[in-house]
C-alpha atoms as a PDB file:
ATOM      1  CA  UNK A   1       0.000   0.000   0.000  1.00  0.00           C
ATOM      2  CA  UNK A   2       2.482   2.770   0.937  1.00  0.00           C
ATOM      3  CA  UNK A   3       4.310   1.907  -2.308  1.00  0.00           C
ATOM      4  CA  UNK A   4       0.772   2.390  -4.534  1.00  0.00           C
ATOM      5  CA  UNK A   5       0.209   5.652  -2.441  1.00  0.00           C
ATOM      6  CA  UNK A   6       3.322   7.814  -2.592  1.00  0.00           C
ATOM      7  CA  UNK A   7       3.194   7.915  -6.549  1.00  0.00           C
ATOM      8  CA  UNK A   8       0.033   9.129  -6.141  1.00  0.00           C
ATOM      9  CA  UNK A   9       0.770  12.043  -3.718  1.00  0.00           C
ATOM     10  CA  UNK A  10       3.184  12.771  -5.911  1.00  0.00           C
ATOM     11  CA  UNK A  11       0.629  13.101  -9.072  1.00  0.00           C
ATOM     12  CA  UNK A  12      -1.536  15.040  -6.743  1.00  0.00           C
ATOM     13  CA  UNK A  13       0.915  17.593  -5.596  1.00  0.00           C
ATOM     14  CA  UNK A  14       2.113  17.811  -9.224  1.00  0.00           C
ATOM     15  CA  UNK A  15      -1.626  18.691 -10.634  1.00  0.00           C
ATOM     16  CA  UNK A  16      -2.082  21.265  -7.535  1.00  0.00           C
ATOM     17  CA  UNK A  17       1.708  22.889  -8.359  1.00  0.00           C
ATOM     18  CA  UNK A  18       0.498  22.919 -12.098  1.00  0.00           C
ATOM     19  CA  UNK A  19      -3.101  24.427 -11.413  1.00  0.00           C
ATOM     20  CA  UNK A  20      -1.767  27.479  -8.933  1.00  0.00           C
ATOM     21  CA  UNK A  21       1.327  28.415 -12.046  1.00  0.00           C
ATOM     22  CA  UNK A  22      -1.670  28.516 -14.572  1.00  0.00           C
ATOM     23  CA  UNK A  23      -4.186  30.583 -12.080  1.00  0.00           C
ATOM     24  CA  UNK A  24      -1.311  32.810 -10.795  1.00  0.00           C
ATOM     25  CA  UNK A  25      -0.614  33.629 -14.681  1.00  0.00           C
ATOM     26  CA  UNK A  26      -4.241  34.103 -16.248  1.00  0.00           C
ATOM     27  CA  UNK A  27      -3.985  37.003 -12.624  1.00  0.00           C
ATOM     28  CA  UNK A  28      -0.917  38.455 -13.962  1.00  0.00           C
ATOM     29  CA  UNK A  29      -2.585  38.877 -17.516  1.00  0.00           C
ATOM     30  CA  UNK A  30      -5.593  40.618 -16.127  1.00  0.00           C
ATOM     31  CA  UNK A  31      -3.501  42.823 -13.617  1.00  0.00           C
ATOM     32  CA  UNK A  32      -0.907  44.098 -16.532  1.00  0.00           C
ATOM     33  CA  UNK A  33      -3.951  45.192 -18.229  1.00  0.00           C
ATOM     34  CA  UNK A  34      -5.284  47.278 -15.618  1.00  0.00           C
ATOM     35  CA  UNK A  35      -8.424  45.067 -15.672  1.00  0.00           C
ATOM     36  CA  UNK A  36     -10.700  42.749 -13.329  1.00  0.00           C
ATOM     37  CA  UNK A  37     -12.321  40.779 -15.763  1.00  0.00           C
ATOM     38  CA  UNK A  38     -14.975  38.001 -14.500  1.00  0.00           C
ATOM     39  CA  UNK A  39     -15.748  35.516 -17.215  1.00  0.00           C
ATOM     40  CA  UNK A  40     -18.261  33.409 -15.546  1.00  0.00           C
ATOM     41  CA  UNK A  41     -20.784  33.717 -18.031  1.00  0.00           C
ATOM     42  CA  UNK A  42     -17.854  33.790 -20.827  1.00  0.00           C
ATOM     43  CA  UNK A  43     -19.179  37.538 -21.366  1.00  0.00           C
ATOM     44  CA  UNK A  44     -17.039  40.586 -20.959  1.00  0.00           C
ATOM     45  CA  UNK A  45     -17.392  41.995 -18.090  1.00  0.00           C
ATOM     46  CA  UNK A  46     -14.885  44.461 -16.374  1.00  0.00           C
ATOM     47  CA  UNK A  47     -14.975  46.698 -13.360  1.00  0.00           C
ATOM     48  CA  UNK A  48     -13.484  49.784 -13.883  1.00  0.00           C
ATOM     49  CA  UNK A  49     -11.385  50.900 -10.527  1.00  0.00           C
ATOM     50  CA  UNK A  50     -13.234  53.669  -8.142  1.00  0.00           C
ATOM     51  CA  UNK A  51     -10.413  53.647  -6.132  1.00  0.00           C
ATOM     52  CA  UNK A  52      -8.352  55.016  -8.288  1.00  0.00           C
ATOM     53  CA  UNK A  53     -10.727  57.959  -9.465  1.00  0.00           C
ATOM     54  CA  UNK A  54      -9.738  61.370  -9.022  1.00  0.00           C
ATOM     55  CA  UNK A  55     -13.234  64.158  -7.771  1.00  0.00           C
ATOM     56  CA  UNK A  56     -13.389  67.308  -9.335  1.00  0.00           C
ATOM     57  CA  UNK A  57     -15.703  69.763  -7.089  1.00  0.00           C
ATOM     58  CA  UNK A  58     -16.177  66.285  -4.871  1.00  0.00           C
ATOM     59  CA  UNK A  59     -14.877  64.499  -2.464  1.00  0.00           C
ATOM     60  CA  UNK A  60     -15.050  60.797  -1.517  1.00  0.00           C
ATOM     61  CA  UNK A  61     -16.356  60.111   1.854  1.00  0.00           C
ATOM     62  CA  UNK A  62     -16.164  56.630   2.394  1.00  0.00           C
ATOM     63  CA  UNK A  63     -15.215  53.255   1.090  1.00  0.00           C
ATOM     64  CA  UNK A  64     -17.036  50.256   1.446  1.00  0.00           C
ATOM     65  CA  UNK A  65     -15.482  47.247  -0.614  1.00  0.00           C
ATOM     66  CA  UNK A  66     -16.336  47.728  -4.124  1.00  0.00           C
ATOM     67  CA  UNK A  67     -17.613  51.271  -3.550  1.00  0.00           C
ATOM     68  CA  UNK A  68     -17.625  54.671  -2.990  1.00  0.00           C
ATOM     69  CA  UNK A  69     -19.536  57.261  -1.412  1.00  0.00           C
ATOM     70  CA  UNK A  70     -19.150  60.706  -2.685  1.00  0.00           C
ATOM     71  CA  UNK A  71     -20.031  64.314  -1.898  1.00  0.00           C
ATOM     72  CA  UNK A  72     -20.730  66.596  -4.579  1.00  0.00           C
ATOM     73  CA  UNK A  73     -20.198  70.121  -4.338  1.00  0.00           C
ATOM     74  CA  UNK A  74     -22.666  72.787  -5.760  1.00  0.00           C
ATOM     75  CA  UNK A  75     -19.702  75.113  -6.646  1.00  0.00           C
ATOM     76  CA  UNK A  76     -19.173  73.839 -10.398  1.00  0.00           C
ATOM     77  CA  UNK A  77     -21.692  72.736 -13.070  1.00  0.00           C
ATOM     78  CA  UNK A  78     -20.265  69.490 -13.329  1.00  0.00           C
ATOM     79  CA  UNK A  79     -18.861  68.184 -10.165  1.00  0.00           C
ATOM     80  CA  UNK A  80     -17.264  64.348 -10.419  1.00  0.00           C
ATOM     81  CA  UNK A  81     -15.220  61.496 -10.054  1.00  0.00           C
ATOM     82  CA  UNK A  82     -12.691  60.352 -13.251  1.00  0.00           C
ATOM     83  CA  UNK A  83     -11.449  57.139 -13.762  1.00  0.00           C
ATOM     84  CA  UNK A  84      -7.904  58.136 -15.705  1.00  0.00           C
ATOM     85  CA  UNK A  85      -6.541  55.723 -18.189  1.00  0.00           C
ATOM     86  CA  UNK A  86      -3.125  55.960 -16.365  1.00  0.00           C
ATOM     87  CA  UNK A  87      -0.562  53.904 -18.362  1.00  0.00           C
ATOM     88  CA  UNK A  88      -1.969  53.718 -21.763  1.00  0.00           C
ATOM     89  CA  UNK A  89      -5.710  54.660 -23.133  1.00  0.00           C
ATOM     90  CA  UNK A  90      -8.239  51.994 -23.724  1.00  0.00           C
ATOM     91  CA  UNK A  91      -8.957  50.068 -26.576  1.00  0.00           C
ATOM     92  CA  UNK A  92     -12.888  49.023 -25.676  1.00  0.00           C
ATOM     93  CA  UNK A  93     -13.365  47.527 -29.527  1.00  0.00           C
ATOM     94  CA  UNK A  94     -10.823  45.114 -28.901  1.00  0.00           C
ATOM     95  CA  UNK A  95     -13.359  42.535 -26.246  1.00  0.00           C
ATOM     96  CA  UNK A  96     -16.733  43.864 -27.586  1.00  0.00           C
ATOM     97  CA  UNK A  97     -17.319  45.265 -24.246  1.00  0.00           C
ATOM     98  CA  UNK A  98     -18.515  48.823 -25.788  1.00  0.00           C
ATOM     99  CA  UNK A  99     -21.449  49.332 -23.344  1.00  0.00           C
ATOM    100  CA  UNK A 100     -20.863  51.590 -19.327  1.00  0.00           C
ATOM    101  CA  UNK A 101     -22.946  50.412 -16.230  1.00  0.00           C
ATOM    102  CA  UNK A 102     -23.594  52.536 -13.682  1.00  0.00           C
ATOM    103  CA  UNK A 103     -25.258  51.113  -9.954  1.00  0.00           C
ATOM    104  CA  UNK A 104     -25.572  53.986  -8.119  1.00  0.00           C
ATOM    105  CA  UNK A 105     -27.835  55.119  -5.311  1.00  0.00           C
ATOM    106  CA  UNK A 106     -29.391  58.237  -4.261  1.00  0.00           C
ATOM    107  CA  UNK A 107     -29.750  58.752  -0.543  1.00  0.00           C
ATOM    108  CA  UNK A 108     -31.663  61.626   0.022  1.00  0.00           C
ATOM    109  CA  UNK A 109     -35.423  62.978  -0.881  1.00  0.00           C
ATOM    110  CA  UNK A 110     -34.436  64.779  -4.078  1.00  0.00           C
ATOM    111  CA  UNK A 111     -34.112  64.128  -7.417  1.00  0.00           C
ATOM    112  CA  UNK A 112     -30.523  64.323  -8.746  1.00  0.00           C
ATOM    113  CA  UNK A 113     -29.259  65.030 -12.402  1.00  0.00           C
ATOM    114  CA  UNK A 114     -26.721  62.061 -12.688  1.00  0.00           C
ATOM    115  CA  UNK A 115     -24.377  61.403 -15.806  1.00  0.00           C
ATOM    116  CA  UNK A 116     -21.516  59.284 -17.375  1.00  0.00           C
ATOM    117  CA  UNK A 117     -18.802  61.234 -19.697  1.00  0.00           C
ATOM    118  CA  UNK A 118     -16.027  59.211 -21.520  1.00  0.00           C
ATOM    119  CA  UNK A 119     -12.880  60.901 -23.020  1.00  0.00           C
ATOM    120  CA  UNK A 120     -10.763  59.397 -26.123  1.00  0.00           C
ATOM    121  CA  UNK A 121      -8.339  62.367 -25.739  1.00  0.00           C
ATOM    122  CA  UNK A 122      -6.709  64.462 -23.396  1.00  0.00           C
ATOM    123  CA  UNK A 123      -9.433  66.858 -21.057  1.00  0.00           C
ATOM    124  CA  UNK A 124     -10.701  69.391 -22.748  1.00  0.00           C
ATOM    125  CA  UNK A 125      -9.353  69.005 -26.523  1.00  0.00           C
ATOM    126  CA  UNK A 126     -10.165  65.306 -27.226  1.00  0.00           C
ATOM    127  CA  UNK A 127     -13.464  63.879 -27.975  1.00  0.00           C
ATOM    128  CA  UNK A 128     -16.249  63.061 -25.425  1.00  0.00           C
ATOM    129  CA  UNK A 129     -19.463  61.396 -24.600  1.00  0.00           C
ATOM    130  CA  UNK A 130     -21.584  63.061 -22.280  1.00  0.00           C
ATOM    131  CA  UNK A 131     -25.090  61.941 -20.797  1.00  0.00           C
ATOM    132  CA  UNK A 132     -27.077  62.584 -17.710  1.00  0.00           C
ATOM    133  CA  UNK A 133     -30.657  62.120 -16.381  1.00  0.00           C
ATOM    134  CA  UNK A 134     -32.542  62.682 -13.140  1.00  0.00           C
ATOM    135  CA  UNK A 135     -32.872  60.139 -10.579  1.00  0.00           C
ATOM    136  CA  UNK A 136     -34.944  59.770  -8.199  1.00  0.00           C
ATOM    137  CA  UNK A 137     -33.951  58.628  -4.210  1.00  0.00           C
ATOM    138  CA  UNK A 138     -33.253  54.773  -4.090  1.00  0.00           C
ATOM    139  CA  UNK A 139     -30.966  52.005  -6.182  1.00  0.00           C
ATOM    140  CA  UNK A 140     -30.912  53.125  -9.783  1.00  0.00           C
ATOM    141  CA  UNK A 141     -28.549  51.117 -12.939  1.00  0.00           C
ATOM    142  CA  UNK A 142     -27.622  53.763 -15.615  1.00  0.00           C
ATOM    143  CA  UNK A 143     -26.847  51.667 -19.421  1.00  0.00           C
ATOM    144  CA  UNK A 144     -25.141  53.654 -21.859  1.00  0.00           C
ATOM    145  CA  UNK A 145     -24.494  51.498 -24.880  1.00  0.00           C
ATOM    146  CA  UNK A 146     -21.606  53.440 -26.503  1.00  0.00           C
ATOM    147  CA  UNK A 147     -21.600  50.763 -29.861  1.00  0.00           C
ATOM    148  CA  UNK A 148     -21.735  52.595 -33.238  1.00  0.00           C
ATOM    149  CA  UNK A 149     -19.790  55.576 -32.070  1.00  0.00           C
ATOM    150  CA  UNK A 150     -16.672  56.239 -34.284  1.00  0.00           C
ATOM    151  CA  UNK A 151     -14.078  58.958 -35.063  1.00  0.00           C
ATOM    152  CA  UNK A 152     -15.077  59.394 -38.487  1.00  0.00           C
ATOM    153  CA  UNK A 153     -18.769  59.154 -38.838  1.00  0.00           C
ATOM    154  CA  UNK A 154     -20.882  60.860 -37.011  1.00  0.00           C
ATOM    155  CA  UNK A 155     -23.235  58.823 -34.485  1.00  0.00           C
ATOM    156  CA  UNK A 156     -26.537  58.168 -35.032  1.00  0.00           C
ATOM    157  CA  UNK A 157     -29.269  56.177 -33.415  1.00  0.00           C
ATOM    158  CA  UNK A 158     -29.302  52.722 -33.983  1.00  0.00           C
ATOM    159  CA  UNK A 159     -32.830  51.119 -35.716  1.00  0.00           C
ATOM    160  CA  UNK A 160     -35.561  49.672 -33.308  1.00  0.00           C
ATOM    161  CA  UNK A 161     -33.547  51.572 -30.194  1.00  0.00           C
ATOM    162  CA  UNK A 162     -36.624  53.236 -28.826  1.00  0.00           C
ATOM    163  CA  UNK A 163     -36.979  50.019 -27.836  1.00  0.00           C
ATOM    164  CA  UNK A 164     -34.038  50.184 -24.951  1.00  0.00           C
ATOM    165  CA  UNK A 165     -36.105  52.810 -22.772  1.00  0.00           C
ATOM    166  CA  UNK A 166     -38.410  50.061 -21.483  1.00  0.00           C
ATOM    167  CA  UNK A 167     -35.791  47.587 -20.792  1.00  0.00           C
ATOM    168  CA  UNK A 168     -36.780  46.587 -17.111  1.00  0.00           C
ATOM    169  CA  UNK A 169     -34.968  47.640 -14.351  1.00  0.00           C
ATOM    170  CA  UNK A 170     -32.541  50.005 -16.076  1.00  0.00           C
ATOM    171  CA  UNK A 171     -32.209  53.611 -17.344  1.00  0.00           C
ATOM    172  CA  UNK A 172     -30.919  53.604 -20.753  1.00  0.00           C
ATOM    173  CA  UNK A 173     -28.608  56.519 -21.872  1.00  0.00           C
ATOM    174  CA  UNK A 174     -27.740  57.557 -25.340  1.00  0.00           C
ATOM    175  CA  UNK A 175     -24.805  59.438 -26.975  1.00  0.00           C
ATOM    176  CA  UNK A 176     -25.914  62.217 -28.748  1.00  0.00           C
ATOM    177  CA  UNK A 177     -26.578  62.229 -32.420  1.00  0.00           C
ATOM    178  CA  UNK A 178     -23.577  63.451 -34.680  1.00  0.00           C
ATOM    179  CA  UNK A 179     -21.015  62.871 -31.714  1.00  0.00           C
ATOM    180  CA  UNK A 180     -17.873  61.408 -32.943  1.00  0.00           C
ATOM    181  CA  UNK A 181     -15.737  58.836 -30.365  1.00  0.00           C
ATOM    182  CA  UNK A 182     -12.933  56.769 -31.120  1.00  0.00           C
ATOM    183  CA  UNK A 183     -13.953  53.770 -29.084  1.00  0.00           C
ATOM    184  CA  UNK A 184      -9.942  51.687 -29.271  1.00  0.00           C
ATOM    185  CA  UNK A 185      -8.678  55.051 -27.798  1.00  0.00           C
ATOM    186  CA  UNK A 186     -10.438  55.936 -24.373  1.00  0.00           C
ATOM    187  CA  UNK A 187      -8.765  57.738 -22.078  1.00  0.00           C
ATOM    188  CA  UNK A 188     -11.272  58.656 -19.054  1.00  0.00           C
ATOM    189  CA  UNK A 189     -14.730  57.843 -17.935  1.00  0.00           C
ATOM    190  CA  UNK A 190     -16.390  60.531 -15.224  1.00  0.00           C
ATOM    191  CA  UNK A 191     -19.637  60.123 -13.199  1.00  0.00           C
ATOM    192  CA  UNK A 192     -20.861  63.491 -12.645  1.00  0.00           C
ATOM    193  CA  UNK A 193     -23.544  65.739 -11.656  1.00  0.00           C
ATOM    194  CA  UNK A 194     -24.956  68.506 -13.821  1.00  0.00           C
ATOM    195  CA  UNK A 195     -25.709  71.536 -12.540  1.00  0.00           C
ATOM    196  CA  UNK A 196     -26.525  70.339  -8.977  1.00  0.00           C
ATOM    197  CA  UNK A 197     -28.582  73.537  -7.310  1.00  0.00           C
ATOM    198  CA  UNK A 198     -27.232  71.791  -3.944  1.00  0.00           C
ATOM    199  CA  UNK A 199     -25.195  69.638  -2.990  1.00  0.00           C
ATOM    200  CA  UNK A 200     -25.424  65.964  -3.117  1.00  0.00           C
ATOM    201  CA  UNK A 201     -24.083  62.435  -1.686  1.00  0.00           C
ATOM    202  CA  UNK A 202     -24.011  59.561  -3.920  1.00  0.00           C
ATOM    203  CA  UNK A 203     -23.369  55.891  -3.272  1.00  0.00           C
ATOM    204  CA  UNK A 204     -21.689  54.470  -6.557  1.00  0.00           C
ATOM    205  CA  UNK A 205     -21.998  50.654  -5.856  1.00  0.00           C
ATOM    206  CA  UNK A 206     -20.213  49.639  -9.212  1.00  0.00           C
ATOM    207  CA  UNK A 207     -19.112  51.343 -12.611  1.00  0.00           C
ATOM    208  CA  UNK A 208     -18.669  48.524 -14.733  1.00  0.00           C
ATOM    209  CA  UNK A 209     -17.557  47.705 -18.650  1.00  0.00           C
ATOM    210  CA  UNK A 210     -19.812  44.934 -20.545  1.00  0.00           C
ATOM    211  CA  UNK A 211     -20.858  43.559 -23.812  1.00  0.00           C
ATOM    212  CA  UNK A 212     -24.039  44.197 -24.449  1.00  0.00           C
ATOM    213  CA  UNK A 213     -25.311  40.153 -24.372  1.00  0.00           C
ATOM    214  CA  UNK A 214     -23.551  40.345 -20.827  1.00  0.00           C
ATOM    215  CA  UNK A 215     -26.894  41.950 -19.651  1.00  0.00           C
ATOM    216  CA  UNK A 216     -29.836  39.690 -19.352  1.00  0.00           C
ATOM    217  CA  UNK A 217     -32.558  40.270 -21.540  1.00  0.00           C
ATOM    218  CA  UNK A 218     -30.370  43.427 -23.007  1.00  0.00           C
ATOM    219  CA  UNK A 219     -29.828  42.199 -26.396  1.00  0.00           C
ATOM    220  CA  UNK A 220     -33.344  41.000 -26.725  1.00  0.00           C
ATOM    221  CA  UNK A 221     -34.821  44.096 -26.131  1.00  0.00           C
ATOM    222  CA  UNK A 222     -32.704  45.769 -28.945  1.00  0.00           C
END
């Protein structure tokens, strides 16, 4: 017996040795990237990091795990948090995972004017995406599909999207008609406030990066 089993501790440490090199390099691949992917569903689907955003006109206030709670001031028209593409901008065509979500939740008993602005240049001379809407107090998700925009065509509405604003349980945001983005070339992504007549504390539970069939029942109601 102890000649049958130490061949087979062997294998077993061997397999377990093997396992943690290919798990500690599929980490490495994700970290040199800047990225936190989750493929569980095999869908893109990447969190983009709110600790590393820099407020403008804000100031975070707390951090909980995965989020952040932040305190807008009234002193600007567009006080917010940027994510900064640090090392090297952001190529978003290259995994499909062209659309922004946005958990977020409002505290208080007002209605606030939230948005989402991405950058493919540097702040102010580059090109940007810019879209807010009101929410009301409570747990809110914010979808901005940002698929069709391109730096040499200008954007336009895609057929059947009417469709989008009843998607359950989500408020869909659209890029303006006419704006031009180059999508392989991103270089910031803010969450904002426009034109806030006071100010305001927001709970951003997650800003994450997706393809759109990484959303159930998004591509279906397209």
């Amino acid at each position: 017996m102890k000649r049958v089993a130490l061949p087979l501790l062997l294998a077993l440490l061997l397999v377990v040795l093997t396992s943690c090199a290919t798990g500690g390099a599929s980490s490495s691949e994700h970290a040199s990237a800047g990225l936190i992917a989750s493929h569980s569903t095999g869908s893109t689907v990447v969190d983009l990091p709110l600790s590393d955003a820099m407020p403008t006109s804000a100031r975070v206030v707390e951090t909980s795990g995965d989020s952040v709670v932040v305190a807008f001031s009234a002193d600007a028209a567009y006080p917010g948090l940027r994510i900064v593409a640090s090392a090297f901008p952001w190529n978003w065509e290259a995994d499909g995972g062209m659309t922004l979500v946005l958990d977020v939740t409002n505290p208080s008993h007002d209605d606030v004017a939230v948005g989402l602005r991405v950058d493919d240049g540097e702040i102010p001379d580059g090109n940007f995406v810019a879209v807010s809407t009101k929410i009301t107090p409570g747990e809110h998700r914010l979808v901005l599909p940002l698929e069709g925009l391109s730096p040499a065509a200008p954007y336009a509405l895609p057929e059947g999207s009417h469709k989008l604003l009843t998607h359950p349980g989500s408020i869909i945001l659209r890029p303006r008609p006419g704006s031009v983005f180059d999508l392989s070339h991103v270089t910031a992504v803010t969450v904002y406030l426009s034109h806030p007549a006071n100010p305001a504390t927001l709970t951003i539970n997650r800003l994450t990066r997706v393809a759109d069939h990484a959303l159930p029942g998004f591509a279906a109601a397209r």
